[in-house]
Protein backbone atom coordinates (compact mmCIF):
# COMPACT_ATOMS: atom_id res chain seq x y z
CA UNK A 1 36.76 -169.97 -145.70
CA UNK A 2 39.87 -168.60 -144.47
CA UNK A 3 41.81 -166.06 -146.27
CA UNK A 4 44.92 -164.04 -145.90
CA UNK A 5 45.17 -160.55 -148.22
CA UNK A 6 49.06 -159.66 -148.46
CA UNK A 7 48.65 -155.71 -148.83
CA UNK A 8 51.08 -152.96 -148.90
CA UNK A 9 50.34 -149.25 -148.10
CA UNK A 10 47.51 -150.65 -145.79
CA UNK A 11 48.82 -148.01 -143.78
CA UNK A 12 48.20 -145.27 -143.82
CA UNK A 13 44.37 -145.53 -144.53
CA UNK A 14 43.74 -142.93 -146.69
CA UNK A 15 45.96 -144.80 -149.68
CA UNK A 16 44.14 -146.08 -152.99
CA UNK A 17 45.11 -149.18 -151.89
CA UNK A 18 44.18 -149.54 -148.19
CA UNK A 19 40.58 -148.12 -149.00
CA UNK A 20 39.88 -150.91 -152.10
CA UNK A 21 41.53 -153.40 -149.10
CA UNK A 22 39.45 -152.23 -145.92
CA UNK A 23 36.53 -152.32 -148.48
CA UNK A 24 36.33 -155.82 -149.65
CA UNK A 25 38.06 -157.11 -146.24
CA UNK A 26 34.38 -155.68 -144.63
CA UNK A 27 32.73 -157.15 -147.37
CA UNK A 28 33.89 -160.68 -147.17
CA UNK A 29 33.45 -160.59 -143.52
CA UNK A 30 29.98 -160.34 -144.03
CA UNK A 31 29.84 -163.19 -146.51
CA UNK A 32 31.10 -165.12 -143.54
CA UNK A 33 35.01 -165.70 -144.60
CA UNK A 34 37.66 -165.16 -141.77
CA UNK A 35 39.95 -162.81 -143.26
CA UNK A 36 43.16 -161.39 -141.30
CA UNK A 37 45.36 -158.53 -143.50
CA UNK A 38 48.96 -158.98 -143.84
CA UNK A 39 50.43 -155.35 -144.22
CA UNK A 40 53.79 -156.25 -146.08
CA UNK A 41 55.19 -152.84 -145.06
CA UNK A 42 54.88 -153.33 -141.41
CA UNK A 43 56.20 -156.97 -141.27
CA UNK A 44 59.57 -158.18 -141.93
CA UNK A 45 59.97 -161.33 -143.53
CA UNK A 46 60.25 -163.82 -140.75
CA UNK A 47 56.99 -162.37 -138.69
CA UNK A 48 55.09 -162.48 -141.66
CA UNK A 49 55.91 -165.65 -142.43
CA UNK A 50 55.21 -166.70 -139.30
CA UNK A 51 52.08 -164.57 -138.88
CA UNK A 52 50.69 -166.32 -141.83
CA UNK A 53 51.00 -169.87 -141.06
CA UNK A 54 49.61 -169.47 -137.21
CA UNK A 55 46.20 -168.18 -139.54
CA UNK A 56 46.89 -171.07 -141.66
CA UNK A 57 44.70 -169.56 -144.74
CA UNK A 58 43.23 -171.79 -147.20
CA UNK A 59 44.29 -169.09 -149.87
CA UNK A 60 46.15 -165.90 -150.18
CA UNK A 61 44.92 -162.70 -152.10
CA UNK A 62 47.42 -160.10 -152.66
CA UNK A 63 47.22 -156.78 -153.88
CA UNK A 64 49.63 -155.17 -156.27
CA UNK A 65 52.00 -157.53 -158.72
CA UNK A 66 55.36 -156.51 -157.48
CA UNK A 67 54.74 -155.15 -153.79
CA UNK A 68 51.72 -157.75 -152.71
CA UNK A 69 52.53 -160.59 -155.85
CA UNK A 70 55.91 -161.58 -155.01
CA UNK A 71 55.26 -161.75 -151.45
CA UNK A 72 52.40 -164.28 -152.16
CA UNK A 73 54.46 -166.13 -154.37
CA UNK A 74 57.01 -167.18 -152.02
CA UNK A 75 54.34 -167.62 -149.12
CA UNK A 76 52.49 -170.34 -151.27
CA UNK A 77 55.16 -172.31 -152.18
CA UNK A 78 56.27 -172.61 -148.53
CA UNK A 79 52.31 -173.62 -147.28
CA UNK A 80 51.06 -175.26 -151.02
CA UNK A 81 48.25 -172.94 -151.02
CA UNK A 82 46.84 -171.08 -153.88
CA UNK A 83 47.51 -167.56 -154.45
CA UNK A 84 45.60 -164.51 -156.77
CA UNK A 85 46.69 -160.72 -157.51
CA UNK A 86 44.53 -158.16 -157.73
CA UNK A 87 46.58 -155.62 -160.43
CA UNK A 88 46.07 -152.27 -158.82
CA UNK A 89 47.54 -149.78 -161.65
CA UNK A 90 51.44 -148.93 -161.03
CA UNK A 91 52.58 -152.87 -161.15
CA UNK A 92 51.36 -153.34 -164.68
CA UNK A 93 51.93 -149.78 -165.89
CA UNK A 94 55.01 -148.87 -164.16
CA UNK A 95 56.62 -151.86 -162.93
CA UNK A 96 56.51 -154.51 -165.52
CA UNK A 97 57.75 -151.98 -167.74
CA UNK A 98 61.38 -151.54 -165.66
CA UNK A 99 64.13 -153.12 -164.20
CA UNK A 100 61.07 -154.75 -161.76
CA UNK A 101 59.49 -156.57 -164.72
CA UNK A 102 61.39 -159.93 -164.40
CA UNK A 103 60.81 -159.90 -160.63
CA UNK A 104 57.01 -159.94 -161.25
CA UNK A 105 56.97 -163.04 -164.25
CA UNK A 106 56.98 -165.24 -161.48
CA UNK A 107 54.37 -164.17 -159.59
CA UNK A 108 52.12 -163.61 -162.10
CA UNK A 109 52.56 -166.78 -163.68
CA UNK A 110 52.36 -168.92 -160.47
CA UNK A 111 48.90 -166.89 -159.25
CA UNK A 112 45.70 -169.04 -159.98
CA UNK A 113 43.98 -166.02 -160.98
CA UNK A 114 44.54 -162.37 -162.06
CA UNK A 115 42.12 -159.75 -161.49
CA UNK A 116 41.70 -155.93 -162.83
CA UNK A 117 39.51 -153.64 -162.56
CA UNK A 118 38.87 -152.75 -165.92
CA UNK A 119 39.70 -154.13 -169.02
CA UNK A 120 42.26 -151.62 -170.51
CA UNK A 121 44.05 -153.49 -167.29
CA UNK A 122 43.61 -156.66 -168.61
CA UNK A 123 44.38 -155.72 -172.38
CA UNK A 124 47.86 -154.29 -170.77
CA UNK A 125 49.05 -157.00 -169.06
CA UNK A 126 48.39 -159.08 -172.37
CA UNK A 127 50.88 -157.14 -174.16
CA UNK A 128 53.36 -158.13 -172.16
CA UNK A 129 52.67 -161.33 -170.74
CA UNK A 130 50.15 -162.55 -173.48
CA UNK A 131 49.76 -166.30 -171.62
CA UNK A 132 48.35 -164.64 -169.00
CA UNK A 133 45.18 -162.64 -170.48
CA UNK A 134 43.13 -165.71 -170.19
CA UNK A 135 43.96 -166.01 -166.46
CA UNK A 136 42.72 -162.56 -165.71
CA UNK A 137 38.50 -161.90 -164.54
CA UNK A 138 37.87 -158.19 -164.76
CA UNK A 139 35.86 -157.36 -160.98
CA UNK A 140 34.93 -153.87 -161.17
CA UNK A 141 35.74 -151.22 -158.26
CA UNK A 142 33.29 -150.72 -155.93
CA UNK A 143 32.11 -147.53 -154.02
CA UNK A 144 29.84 -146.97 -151.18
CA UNK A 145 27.20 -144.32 -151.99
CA UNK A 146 26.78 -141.96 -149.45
CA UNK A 147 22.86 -140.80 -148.23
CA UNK A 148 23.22 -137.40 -148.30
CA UNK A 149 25.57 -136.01 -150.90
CA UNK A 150 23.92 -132.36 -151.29
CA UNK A 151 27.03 -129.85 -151.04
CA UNK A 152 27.32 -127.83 -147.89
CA UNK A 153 29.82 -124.75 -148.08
CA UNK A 154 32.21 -124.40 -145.13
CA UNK A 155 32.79 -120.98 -142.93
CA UNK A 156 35.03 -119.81 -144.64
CA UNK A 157 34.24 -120.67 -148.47
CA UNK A 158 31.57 -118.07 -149.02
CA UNK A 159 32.71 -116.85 -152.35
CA UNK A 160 34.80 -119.64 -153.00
CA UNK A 161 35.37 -121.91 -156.00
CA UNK A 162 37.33 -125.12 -154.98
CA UNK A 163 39.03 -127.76 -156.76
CA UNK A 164 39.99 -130.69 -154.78
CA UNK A 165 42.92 -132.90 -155.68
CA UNK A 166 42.74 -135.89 -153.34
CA UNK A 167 46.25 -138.20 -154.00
CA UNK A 168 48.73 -139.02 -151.84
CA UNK A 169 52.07 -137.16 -152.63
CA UNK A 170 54.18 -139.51 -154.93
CA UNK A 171 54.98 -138.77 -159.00
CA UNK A 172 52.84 -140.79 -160.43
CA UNK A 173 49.92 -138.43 -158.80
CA UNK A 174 51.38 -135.57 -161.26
CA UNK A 175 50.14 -133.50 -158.09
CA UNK A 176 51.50 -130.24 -159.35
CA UNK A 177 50.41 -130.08 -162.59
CA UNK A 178 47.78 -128.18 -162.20
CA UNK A 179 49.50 -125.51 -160.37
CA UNK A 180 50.40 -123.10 -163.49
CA UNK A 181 47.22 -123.32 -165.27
CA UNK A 182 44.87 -122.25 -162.11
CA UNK A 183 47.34 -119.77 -161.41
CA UNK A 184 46.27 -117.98 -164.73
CA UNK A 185 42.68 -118.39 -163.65
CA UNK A 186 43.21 -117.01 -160.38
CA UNK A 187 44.11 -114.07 -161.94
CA UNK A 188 40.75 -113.83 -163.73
CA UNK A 189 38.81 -115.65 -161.37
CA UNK A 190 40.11 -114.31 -157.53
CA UNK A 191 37.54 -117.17 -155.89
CA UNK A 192 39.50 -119.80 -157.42
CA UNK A 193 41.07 -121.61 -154.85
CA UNK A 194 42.97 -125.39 -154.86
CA UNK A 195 43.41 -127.90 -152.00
CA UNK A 196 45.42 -130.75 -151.99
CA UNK A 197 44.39 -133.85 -149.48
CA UNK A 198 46.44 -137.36 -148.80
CA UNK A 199 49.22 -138.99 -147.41
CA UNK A 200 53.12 -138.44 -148.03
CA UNK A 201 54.12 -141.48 -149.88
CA UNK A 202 57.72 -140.12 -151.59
CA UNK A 203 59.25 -137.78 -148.97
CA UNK A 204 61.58 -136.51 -151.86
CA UNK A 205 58.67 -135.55 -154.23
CA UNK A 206 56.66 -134.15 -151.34
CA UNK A 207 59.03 -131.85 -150.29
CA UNK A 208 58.95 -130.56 -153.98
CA UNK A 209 55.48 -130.19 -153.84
CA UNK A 210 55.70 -128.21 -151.07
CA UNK A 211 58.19 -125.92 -151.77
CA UNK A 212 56.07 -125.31 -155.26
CA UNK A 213 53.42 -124.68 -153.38
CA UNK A 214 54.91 -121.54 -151.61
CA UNK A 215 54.61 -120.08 -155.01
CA UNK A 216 51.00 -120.45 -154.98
CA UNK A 217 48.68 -118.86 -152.70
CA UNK A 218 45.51 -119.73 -153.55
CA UNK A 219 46.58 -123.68 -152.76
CA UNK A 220 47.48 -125.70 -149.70
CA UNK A 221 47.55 -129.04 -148.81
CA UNK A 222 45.46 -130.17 -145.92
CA UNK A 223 47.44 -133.09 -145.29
CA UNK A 224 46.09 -136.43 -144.43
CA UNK A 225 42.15 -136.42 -144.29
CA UNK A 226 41.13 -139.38 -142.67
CA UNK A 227 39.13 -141.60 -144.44
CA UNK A 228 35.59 -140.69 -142.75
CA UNK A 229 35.99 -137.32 -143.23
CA UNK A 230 36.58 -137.23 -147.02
CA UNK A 231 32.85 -137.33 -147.64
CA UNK A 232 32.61 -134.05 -145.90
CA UNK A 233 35.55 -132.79 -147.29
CA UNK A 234 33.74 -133.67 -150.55
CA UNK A 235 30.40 -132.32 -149.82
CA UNK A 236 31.89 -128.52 -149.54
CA UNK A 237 34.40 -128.37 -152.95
CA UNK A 238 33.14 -127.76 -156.20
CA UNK A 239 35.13 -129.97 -159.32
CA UNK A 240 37.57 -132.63 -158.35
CA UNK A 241 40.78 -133.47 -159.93
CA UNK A 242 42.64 -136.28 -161.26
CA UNK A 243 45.60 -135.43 -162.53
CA UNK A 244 47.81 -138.99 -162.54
CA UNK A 245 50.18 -139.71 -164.99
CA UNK A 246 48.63 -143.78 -164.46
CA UNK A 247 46.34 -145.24 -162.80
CA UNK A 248 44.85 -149.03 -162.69
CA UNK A 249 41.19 -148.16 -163.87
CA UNK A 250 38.61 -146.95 -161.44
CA UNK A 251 40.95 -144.78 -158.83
CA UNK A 252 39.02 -144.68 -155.50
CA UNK A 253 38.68 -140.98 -155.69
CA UNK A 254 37.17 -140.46 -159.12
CA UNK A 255 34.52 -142.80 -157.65
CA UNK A 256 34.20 -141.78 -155.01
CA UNK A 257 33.53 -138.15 -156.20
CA UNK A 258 31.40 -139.66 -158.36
CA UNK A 259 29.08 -141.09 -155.45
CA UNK A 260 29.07 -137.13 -154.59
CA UNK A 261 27.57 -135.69 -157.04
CA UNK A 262 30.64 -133.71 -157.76
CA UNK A 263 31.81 -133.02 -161.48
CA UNK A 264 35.09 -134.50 -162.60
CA UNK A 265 38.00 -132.93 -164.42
CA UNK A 266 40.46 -136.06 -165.35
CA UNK A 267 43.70 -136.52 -167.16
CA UNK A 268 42.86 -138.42 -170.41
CA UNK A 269 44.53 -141.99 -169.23
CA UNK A 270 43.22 -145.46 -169.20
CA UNK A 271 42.33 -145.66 -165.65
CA UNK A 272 40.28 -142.50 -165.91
CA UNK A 273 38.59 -142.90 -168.97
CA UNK A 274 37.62 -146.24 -167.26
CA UNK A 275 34.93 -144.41 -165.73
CA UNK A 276 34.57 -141.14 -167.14
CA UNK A 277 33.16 -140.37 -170.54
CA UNK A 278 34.12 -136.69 -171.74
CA UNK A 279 31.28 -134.20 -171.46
CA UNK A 280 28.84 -137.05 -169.60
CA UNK A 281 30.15 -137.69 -166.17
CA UNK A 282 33.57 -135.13 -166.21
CA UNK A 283 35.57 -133.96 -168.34
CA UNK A 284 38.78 -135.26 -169.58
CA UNK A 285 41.69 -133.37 -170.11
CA UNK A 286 44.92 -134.42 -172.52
CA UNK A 287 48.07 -131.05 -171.66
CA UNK A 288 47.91 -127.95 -169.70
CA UNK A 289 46.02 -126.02 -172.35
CA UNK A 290 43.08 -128.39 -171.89
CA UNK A 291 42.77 -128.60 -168.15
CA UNK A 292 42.68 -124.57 -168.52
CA UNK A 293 40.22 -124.27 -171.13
CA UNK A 294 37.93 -127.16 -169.32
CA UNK A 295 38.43 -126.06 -165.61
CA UNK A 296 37.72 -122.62 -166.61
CA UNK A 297 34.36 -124.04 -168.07
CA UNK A 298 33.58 -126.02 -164.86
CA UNK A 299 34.20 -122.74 -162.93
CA UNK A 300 32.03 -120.44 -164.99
CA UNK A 301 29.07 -122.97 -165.82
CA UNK A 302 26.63 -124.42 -162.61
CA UNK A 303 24.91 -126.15 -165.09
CA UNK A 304 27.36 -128.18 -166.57
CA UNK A 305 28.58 -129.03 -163.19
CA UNK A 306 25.01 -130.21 -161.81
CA UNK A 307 24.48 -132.22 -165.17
CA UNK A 308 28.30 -134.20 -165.08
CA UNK A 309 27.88 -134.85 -161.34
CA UNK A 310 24.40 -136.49 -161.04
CA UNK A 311 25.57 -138.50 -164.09
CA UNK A 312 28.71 -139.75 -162.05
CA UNK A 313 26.42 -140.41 -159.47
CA UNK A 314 24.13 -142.35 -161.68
CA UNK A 315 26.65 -144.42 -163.26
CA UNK A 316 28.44 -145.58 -159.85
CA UNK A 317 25.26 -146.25 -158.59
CA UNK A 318 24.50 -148.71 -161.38
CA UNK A 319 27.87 -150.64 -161.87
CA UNK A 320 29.91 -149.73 -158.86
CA UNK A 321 27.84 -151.90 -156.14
CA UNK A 322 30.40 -152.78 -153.12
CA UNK A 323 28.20 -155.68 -152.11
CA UNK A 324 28.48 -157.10 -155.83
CA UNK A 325 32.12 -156.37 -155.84
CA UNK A 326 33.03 -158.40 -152.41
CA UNK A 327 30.68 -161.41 -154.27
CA UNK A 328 32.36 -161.69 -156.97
CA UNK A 329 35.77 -162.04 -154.94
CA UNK A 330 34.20 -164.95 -152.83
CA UNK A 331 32.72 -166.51 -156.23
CA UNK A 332 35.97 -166.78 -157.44
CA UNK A 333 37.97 -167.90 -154.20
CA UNK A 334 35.55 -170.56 -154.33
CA UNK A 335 36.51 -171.70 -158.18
CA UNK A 336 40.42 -171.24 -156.93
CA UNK A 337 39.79 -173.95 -154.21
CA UNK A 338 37.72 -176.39 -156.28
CA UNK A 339 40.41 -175.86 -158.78
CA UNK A 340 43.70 -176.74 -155.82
């Protein structure tokens, strides 16, 4: 089986979307398909086009409605093959909702299959496009869990309480939220100390968060942490953040965390409480006065922090399988092509 995934932000390859990608491109590999990526942002039209029909897929699997969908869409009707979209979170939560929306009705509706990752996802894109709902299989996120996960504390973090917030710099990562509330903290609490890891996405919004961030001494931003060196990066910080104003259930990073050990603090969306149950696996935050009172409670209590991060490892270890996740892709390219 030959197929072609139409991805944007495959690079760089720290981005939500380029890990879920790499991810199930190695696991249908090993399920024997011949897969090539198609990075939509590196290609102009013509080369793509081109690109694609020397592979001469038997389907096409994009990712994202609007960036990936629409791209798809027009490639299928030029080769008559079948097309699905995997929903990853800002198409059905940001774009359908704006001046995008009518661009995407297309796509979606030409697609043999939709698939999200949870089924607040699903129950979403129903509101707007109801015709669709019955069109859309829920495959959950997968996660690879890591052997050792015990935490390790760096040189120089003796003494040090860290909060991690791992998200590349665009708005809908809300990145400096948390910058006011864990500067009252600090004030109490002088080991307090905040990094910020990923990729510049918005070059505008990233300068903001920068200059904020001269404001704020016990943060930085470490830049772009490369992929294989997250799970160290994980390994030595104490509570991990997610602080997006959307996201398309099961963000790599909560789960990943999760396969850490580490104890989540989570803005109280959809997408997060996709995977974290307040008080059980993390804690889940809704305003500024929450995420003080609960990261203040992660800080002070070991306990609580042991207890919500073996549970998060727990629960990604029972429903978050990777191999499970690339079957159930093949399963249903299968269906698409007896279908075509």
């Amino acid at each position: 089986m030959r197929v072609g995934i139409v991805a944007p932000n495959y690079y760089p390859a720290e981005t939500g979307n380029a890990v879920t990608v790499r991810r199930i491109e190695s696991e249908l590999r090993l399920l024997g398909c011949e897969v090539q990526v198609f990075p939509v942002d590196r290609l102009s039209g013509e080369r793509l086009q081109e690109a694609v029909k020397e592979f001469q897929p038997q389907l096409l699997h994009a990712f994202h409605a609007y960036h990936g969908g629409r791209v798809a869409y027009a490639l299928s009707k030029l080769l008559s093959i079948p097309y699905l979209i995997t929903l990853t979170g800002t198409d059905v939560y940001q774009a359908l909702c704006d001046q995008r929306g009518l661009e995407m009705h297309g796509a979606l509706r030409g697609a043999a299959r939709l698939v999200a990752f949870h089924g607040c996802v699903k129950k979403r894109l129903g509101e707007h496009l109801h015709s669709l709902e019955e069109r859309t299989v829920l495959i959950r996120q997968g996660v690879e869990l890591p052997n050792n996960f015990t935490p390790v504390a760096s040189a120089e973090g003796k003494g040090k309480f860290t909060f991690l917030l791992p998200a590349g710099l665009r708005p809908v990562k809300n990145v400096m939220f948390p910058l006011a509330s864990l500067a009252e903290l600090h004030a109490r609490h002088p080991q307090l100390h905040l990094e910020i890891a990923g990729p510049v996405l918005d070059t505008a919004y990233a300068a903001e968060v920068m200059e904020a961030l001269e404001s704020y001494p016990f943060a930085r931003y470490l830049g772009v942490v490369p992929h294989d060196c997250m799970g160290a990066l994980y390994r030595r910080v104490d509570v991990v953040l997610n602080t997006s104003l959307t996201e398309g259930g099961m963000a790599n990073t909560v789960l990943e965390a999760s396969a850490y050990a580490k104890p989540l603090l989570v803005a109280d969306i959809e997408g997060n409480r996709s995977i974290v149950k307040d008080g059980v696996n993390g804690l889940v935050y809704h305003g500024a006065a929450e995420f003080k009172a609960k990261a203040e409670q992660l800080l002070t209590d070991a306990h609580l922090r042991e207890r919500l991060g073996k549970n998060g490892r727990d629960l990604v270890r029972e429903q978050c399988c990777p191999e499970k996740e690339g079957q159930a892709y093949y399963s249903l390219y299968q269906e698409i092509l007896a279908q075509a």
